[in-house]
C-alpha atoms as a PDB file:
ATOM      1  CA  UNK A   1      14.602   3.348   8.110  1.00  0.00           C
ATOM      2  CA  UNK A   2      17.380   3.573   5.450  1.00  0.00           C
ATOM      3  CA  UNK A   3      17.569   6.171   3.113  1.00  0.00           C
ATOM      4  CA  UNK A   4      18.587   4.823  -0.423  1.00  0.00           C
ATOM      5  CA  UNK A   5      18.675   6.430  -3.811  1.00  0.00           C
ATOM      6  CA  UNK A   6      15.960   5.051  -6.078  1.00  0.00           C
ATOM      7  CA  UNK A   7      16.060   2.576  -8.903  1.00  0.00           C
ATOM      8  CA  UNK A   8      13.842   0.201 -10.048  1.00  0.00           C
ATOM      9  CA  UNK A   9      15.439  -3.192  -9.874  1.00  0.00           C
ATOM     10  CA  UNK A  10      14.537  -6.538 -10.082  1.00  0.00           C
ATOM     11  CA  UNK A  11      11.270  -8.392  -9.755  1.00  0.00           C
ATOM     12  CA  UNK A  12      10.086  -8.766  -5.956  1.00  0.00           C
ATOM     13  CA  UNK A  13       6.398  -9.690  -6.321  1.00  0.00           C
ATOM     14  CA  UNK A  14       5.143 -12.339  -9.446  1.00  0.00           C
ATOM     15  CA  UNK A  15       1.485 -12.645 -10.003  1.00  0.00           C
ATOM     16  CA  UNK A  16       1.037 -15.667 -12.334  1.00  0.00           C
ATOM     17  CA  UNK A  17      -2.476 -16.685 -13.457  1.00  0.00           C
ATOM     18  CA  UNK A  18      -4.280 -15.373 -10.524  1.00  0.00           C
ATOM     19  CA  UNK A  19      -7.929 -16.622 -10.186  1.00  0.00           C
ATOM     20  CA  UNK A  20     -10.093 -15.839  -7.287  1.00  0.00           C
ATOM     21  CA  UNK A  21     -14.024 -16.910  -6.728  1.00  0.00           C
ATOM     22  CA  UNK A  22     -16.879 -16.256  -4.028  1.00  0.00           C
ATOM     23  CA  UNK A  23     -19.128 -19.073  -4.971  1.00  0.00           C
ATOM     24  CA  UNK A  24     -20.159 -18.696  -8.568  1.00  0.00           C
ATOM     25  CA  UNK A  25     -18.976 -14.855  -8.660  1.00  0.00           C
ATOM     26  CA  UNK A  26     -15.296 -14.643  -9.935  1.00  0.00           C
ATOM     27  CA  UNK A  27     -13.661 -11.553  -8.926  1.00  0.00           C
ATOM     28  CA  UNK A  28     -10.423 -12.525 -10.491  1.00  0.00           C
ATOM     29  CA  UNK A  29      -9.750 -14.249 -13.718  1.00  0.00           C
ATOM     30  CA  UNK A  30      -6.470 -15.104 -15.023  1.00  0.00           C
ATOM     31  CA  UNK A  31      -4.224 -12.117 -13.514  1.00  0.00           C
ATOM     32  CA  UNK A  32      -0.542 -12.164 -14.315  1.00  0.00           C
ATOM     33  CA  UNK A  33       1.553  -9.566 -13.407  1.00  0.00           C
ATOM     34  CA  UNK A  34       4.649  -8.239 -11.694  1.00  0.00           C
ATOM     35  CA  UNK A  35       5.723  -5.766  -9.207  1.00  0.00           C
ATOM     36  CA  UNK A  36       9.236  -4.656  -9.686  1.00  0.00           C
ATOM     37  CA  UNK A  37      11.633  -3.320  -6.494  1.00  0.00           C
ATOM     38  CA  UNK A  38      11.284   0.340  -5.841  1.00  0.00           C
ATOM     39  CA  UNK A  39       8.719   1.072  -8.573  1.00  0.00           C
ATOM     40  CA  UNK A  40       5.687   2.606  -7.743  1.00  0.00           C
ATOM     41  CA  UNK A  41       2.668   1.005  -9.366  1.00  0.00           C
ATOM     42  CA  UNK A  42      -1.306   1.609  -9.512  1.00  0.00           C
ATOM     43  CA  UNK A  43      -3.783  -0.550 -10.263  1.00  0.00           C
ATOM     44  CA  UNK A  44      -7.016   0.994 -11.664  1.00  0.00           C
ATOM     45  CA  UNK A  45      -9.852  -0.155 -13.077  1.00  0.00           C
ATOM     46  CA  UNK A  46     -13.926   0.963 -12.299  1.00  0.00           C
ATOM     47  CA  UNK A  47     -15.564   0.048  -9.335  1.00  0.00           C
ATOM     48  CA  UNK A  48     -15.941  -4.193  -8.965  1.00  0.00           C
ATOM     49  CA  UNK A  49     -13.083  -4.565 -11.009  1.00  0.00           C
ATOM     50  CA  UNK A  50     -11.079  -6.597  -8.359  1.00  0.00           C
ATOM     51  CA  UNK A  51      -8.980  -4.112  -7.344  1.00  0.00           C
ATOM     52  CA  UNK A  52      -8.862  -4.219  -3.715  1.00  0.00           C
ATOM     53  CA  UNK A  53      -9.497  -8.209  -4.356  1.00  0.00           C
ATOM     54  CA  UNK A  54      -6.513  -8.217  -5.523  1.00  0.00           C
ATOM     55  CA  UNK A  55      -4.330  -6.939  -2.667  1.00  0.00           C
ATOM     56  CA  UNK A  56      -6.247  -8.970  -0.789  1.00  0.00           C
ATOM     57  CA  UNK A  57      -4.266 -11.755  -2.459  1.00  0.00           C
ATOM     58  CA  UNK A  58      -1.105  -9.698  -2.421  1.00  0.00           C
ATOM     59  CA  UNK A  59      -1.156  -9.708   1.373  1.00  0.00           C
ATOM     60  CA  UNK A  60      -2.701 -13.427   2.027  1.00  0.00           C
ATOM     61  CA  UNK A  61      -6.065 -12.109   3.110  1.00  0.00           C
ATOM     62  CA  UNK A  62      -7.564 -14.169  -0.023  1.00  0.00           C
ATOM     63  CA  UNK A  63      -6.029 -17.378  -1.063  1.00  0.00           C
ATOM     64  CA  UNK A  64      -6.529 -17.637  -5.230  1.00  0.00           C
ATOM     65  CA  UNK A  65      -8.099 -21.029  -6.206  1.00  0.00           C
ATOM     66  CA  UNK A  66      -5.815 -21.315  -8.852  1.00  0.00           C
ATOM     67  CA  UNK A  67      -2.294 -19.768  -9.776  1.00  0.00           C
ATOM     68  CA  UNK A  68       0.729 -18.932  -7.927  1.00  0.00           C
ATOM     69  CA  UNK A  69       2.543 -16.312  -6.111  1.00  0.00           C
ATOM     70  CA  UNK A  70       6.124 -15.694  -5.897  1.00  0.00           C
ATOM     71  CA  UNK A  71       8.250 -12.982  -3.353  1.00  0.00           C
ATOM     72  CA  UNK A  72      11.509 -12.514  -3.118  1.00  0.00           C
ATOM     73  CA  UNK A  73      12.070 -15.608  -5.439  1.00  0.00           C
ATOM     74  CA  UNK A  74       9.866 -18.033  -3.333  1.00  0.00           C
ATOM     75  CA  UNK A  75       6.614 -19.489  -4.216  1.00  0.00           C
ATOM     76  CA  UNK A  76       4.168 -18.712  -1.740  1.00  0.00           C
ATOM     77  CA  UNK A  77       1.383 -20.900  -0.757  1.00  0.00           C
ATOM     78  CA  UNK A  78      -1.569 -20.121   1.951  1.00  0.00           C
ATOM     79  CA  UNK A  79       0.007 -17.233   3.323  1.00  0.00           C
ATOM     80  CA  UNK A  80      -1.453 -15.505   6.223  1.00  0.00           C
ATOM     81  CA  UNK A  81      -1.547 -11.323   6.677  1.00  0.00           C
ATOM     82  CA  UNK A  82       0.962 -11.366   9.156  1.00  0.00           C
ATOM     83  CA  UNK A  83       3.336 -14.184   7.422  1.00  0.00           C
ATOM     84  CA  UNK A  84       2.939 -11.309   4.471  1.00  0.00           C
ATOM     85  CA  UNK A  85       3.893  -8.609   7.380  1.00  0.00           C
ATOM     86  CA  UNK A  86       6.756 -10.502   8.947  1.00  0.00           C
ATOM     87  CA  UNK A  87       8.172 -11.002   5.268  1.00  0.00           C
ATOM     88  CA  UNK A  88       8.279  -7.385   4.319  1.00  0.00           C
ATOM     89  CA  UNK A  89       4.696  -6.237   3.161  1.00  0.00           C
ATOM     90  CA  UNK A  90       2.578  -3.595   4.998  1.00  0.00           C
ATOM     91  CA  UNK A  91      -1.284  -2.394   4.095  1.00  0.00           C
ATOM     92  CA  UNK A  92      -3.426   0.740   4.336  1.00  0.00           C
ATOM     93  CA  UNK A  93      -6.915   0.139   3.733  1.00  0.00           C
ATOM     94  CA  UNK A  94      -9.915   1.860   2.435  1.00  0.00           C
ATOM     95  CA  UNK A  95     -11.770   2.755   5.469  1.00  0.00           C
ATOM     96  CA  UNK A  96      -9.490   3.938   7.823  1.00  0.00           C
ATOM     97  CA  UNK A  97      -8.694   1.305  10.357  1.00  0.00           C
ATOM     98  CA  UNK A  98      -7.055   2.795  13.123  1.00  0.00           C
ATOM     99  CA  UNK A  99      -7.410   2.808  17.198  1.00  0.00           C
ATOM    100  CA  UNK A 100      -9.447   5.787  17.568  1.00  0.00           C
ATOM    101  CA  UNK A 101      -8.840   6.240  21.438  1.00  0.00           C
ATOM    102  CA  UNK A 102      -5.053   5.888  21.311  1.00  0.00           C
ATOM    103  CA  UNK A 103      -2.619   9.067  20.542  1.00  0.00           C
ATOM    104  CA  UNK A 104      -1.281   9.237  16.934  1.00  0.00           C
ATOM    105  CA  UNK A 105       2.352   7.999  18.428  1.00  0.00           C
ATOM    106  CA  UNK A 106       0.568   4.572  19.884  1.00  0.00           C
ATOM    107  CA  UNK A 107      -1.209   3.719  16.610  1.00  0.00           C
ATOM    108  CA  UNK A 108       2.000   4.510  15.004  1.00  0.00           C
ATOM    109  CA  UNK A 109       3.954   1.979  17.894  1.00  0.00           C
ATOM    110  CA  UNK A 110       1.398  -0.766  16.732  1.00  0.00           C
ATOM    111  CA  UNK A 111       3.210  -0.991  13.316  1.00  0.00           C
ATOM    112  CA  UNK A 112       6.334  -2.136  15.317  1.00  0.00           C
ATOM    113  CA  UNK A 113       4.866  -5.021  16.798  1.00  0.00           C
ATOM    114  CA  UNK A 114       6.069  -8.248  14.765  1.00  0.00           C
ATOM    115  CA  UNK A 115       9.154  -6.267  15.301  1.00  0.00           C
ATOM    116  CA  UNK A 116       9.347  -6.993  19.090  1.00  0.00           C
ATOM    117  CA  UNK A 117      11.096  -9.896  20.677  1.00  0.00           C
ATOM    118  CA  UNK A 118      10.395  -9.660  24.110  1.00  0.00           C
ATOM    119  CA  UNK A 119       7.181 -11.580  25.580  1.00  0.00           C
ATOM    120  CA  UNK A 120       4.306 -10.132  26.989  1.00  0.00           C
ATOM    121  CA  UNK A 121       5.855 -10.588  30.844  1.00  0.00           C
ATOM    122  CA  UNK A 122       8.992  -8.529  29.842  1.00  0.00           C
ATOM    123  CA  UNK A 123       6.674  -6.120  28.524  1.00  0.00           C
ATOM    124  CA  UNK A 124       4.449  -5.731  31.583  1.00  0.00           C
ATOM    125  CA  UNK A 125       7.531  -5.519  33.793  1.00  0.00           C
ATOM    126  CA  UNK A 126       8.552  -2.369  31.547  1.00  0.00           C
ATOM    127  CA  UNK A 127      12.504  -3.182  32.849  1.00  0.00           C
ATOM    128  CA  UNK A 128      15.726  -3.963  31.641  1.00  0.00           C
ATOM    129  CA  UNK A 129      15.430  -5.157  28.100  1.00  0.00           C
ATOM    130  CA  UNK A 130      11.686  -4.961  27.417  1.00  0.00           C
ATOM    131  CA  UNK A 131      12.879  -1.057  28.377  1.00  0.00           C
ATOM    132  CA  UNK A 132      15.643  -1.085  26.060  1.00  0.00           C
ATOM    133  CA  UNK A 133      13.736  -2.531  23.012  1.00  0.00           C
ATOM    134  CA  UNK A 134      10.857  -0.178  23.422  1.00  0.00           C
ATOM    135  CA  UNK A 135      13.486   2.862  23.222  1.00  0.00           C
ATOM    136  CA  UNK A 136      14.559   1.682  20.130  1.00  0.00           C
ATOM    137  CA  UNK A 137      11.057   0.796  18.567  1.00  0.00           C
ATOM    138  CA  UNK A 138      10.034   4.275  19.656  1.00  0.00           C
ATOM    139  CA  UNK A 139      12.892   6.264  17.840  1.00  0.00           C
ATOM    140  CA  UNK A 140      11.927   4.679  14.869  1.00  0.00           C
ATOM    141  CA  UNK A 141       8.550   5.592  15.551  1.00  0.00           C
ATOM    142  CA  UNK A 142       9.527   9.548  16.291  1.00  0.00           C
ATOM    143  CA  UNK A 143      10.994   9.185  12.521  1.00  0.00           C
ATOM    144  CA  UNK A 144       8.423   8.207  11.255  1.00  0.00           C
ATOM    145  CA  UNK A 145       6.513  11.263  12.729  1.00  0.00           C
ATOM    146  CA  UNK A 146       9.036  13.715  11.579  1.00  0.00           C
ATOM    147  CA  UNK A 147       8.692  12.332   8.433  1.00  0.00           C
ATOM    148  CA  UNK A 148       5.068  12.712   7.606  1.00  0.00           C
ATOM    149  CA  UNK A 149       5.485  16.477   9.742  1.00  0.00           C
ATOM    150  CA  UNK A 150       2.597  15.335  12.628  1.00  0.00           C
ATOM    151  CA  UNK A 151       4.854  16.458  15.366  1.00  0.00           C
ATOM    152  CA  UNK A 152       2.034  18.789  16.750  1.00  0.00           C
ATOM    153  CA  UNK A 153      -0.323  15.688  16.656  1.00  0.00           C
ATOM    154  CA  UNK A 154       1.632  13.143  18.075  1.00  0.00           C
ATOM    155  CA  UNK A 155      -0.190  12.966  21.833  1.00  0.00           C
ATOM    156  CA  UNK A 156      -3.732  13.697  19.962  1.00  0.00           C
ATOM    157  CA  UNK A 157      -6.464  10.957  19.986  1.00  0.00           C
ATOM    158  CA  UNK A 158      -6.520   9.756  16.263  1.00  0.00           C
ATOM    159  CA  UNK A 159     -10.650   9.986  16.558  1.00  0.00           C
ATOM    160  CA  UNK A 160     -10.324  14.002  16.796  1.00  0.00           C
ATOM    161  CA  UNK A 161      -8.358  14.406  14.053  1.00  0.00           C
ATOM    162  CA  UNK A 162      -9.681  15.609  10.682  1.00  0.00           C
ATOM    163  CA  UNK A 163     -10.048  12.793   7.808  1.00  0.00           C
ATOM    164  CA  UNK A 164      -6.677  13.855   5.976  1.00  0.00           C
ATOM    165  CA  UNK A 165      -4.614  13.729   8.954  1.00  0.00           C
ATOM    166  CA  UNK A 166      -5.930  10.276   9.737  1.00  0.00           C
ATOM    167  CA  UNK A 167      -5.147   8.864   6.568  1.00  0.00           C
ATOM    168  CA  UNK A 168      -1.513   9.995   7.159  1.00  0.00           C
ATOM    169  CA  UNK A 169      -1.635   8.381  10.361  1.00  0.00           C
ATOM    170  CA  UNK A 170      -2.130   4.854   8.884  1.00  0.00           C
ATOM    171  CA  UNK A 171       0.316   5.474   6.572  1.00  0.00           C
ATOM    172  CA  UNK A 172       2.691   6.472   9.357  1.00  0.00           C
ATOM    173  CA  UNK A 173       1.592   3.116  11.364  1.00  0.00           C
ATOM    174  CA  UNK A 174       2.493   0.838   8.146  1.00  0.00           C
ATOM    175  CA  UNK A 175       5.712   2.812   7.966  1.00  0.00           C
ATOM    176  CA  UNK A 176       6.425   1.773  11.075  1.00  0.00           C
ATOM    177  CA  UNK A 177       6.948  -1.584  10.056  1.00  0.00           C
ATOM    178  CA  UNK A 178       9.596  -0.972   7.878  1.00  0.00           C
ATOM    179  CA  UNK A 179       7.702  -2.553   4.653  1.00  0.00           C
ATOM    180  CA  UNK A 180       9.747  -3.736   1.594  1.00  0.00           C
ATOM    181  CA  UNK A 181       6.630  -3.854  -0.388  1.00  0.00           C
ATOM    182  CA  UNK A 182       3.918  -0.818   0.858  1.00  0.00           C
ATOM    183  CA  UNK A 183       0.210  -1.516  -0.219  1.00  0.00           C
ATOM    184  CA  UNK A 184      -2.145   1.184  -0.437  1.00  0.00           C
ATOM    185  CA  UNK A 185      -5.905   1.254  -1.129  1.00  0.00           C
ATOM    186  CA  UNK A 186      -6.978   4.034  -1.885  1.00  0.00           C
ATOM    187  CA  UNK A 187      -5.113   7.106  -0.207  1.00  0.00           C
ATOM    188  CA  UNK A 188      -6.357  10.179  -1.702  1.00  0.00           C
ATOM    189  CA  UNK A 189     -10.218   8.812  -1.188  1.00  0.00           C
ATOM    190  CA  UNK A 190     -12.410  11.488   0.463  1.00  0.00           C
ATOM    191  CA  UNK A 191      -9.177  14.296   0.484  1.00  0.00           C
ATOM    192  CA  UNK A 192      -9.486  17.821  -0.791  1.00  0.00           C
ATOM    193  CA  UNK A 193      -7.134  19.207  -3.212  1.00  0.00           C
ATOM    194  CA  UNK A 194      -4.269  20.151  -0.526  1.00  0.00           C
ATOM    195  CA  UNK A 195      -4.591  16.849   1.321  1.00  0.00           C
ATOM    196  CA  UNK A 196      -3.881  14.709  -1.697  1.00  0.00           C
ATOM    197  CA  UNK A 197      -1.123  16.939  -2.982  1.00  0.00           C
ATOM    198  CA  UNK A 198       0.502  16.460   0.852  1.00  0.00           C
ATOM    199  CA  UNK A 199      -0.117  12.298   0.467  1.00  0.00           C
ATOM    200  CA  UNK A 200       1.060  12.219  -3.317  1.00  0.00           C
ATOM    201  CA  UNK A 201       4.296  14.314  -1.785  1.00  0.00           C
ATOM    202  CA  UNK A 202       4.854  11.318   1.345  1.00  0.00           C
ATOM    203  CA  UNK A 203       4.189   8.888  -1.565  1.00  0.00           C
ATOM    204  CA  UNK A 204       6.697   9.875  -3.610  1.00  0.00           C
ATOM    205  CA  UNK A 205       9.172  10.623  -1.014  1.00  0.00           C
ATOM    206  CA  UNK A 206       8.963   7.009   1.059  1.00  0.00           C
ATOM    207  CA  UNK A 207       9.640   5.322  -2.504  1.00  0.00           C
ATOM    208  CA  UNK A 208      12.924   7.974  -3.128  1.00  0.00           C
ATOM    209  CA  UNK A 209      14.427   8.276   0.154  1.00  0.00           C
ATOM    210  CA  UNK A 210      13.463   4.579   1.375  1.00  0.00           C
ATOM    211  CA  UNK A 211      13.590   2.322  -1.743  1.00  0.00           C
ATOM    212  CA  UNK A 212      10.054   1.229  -0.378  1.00  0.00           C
ATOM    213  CA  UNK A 213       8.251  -0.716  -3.403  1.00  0.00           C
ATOM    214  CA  UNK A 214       4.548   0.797  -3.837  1.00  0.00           C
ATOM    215  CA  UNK A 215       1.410  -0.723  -5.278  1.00  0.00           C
ATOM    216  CA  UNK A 216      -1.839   1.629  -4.670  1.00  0.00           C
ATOM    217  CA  UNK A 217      -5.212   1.499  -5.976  1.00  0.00           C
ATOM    218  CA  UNK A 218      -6.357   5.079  -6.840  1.00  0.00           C
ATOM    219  CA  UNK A 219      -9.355   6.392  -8.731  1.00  0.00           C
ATOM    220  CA  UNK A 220      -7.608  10.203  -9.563  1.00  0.00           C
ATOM    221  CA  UNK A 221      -6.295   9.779 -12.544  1.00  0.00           C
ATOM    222  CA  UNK A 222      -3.966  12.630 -12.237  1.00  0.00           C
ATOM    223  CA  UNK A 223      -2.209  11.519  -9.021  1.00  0.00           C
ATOM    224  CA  UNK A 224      -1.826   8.069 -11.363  1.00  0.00           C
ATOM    225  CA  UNK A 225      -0.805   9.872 -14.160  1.00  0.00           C
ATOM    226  CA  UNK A 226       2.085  11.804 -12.238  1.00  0.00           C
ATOM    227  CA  UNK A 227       3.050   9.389  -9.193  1.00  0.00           C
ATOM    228  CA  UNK A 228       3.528   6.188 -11.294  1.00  0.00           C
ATOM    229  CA  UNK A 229       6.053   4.295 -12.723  1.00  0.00           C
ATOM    230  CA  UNK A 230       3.853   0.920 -14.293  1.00  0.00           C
ATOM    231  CA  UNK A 231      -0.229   0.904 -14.196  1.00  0.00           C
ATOM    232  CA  UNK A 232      -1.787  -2.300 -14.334  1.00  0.00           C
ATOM    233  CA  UNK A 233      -5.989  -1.986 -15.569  1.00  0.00           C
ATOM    234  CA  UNK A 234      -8.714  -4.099 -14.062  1.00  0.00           C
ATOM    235  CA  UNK A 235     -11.903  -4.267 -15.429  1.00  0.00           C
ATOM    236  CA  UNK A 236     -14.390  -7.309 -14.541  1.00  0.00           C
ATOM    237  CA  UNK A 237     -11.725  -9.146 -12.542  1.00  0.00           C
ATOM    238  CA  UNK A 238      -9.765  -9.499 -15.863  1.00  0.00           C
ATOM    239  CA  UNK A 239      -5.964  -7.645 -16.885  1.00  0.00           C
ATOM    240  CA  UNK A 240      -6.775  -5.435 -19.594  1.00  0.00           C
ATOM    241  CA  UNK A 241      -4.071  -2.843 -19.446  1.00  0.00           C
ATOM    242  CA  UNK A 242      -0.267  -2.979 -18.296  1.00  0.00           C
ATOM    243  CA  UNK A 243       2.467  -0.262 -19.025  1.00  0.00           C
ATOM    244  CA  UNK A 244       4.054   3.211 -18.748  1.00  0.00           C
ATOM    245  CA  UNK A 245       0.897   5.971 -17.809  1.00  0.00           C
ATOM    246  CA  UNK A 246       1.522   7.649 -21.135  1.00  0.00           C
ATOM    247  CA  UNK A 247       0.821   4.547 -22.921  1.00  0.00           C
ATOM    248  CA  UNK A 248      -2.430   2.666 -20.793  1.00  0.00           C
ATOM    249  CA  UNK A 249      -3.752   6.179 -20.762  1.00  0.00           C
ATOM    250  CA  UNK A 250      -3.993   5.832 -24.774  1.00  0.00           C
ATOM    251  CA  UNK A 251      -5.161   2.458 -24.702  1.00  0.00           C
ATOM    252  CA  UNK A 252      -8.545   2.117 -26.425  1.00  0.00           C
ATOM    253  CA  UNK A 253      -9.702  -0.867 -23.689  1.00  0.00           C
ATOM    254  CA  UNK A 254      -8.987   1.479 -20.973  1.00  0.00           C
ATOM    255  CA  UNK A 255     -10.477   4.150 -22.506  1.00  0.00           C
ATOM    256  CA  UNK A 256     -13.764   2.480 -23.514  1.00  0.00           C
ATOM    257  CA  UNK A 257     -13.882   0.881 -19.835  1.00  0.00           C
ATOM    258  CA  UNK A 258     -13.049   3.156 -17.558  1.00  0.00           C
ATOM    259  CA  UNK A 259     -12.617   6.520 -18.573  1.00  0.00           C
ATOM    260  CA  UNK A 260     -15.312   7.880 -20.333  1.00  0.00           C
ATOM    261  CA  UNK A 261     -14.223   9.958 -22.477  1.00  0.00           C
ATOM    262  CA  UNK A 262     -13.831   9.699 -26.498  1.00  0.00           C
ATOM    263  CA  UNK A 263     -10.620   8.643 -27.301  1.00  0.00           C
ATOM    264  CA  UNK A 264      -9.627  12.296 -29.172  1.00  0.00           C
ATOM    265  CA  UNK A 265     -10.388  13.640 -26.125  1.00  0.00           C
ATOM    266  CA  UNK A 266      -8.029  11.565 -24.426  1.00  0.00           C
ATOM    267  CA  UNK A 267      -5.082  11.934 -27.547  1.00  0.00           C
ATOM    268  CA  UNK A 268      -5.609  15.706 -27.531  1.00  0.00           C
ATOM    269  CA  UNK A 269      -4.695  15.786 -23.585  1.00  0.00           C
END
């Protein structure tokens, strides 16, 4: 990992007229929008709004039946999660989805797989430059750790560790990959106070110190409010929101679909 001061630059991710259906049910109608490099963006909207649909499509888990993604400049067409990972774009999901036997450092080793160019017999010899390459994968892996402060946890079998520290170990294992784009659903879902003040901290400091570009879904609207740069709104599968926090959280749309509250409630704030 590089450190690099933070700016947001130019576009990296274009969402142009993104529809998505299960049979008759369409859970995405017409979405357009852009993620710019280094910016940290949430998308919000009540539950079924197509959130998590919707980096579904990011990552090529979905394929849209109509409209068309660009990265990096290049239109992508039926791309498959790990095309999306071996271009630059790493997931968290949900529900935790980790190896619950392994130690926190071998999940966190998983997320340099694409990364390795040896074959599986180099790897079973453990010798010569299947040694060499591990080395190197693991000191980036040890960063990582440092990083997120799970030093003390590192041997530890992710199943016996408390919620919060397993959500920090996906993060850790998607860090591992060295992401350009970092997709996260959900983070602070089922945290106390302390644990999503720690995640909104990591957050904040991958996108500073490593330029990483961040899209998360999030239903606190105070960790939205302070973390982001852009929010995008969902609500029925349709864009009904896009802009600074200051300004979606005064849109009347928003307001009347997903934040139930009166609207001089909302100016008064």
């Amino acid at each position: 990992m590089t450190t690099s001061t933070r700016r947001i630059g130019d576009t990296l991710l274009k969402l142009e007229d993104i529809s998505l259906s299960f049979g008759g049910v369409k859970a995405l109608t017409n979405i357009s929008f852009e993620i710019k490099e280094h910016e940290i963006l949430a998308i919000i909207g009540p539950n079924g709004a197509g959130k998590s649909s919707m980096l579904n499509v990011i990552n090529g888990f979905y394929h849209p039946q109509e409209g068309r993604i660009t990265f990096r400049g290049q239109v992508r067409r039926q791309m498959r999660p790990y095309d999306a990972a071996r271009q630059g774009i790493a997931r968290t999901f949900q529900n935790i989805a980790l190896f619950k036997g392994m130690s926190t450092l071998d999940n966190i080793m998983t997320g340099r797989l694409l990364k390795m160019k040896r074959n599986f017999l180099w790897q079973a010899l453990y010798w010569g430059p299947a040694l060499k390459e591990e080395l190197e994968h693991r000191k980036v892996v040890e960063r990582v750790i440092d990083f997120l402060e799970i030093q003390a946890i590192r041997k530890t079998p992710v199943g016996r560790l408390p919620y919060g520290l397993q959500k920090r170990v996906e993060l850790g294992r998607a860090l591992a990959a060295e992401p350009d784009l970092l997709l996260l659903d959900e983070p602070m879902a089922g945290m106390n106070v302390e644990e999503k003040e720690d995640m909104c901290r990591f957050i904040l400091d991958v996108n500073d110190e490593f330029g990483t570009t961040i899209a998360l879904i999030e239903h606190d609207m105070s960790v939205v409010m302070d973390i982001s740069d852009r929010v995008v709104v969902l609500d029925y599968g349709r864009k009904i929101a896009d802009g600074p926090p200051e300004e979606v959280r005064r849109n009347k749309d928003v307001i009347d679909a997903y934040l139930g509250v009166s609207h001089e409630e909302m100016a008064a704030e």
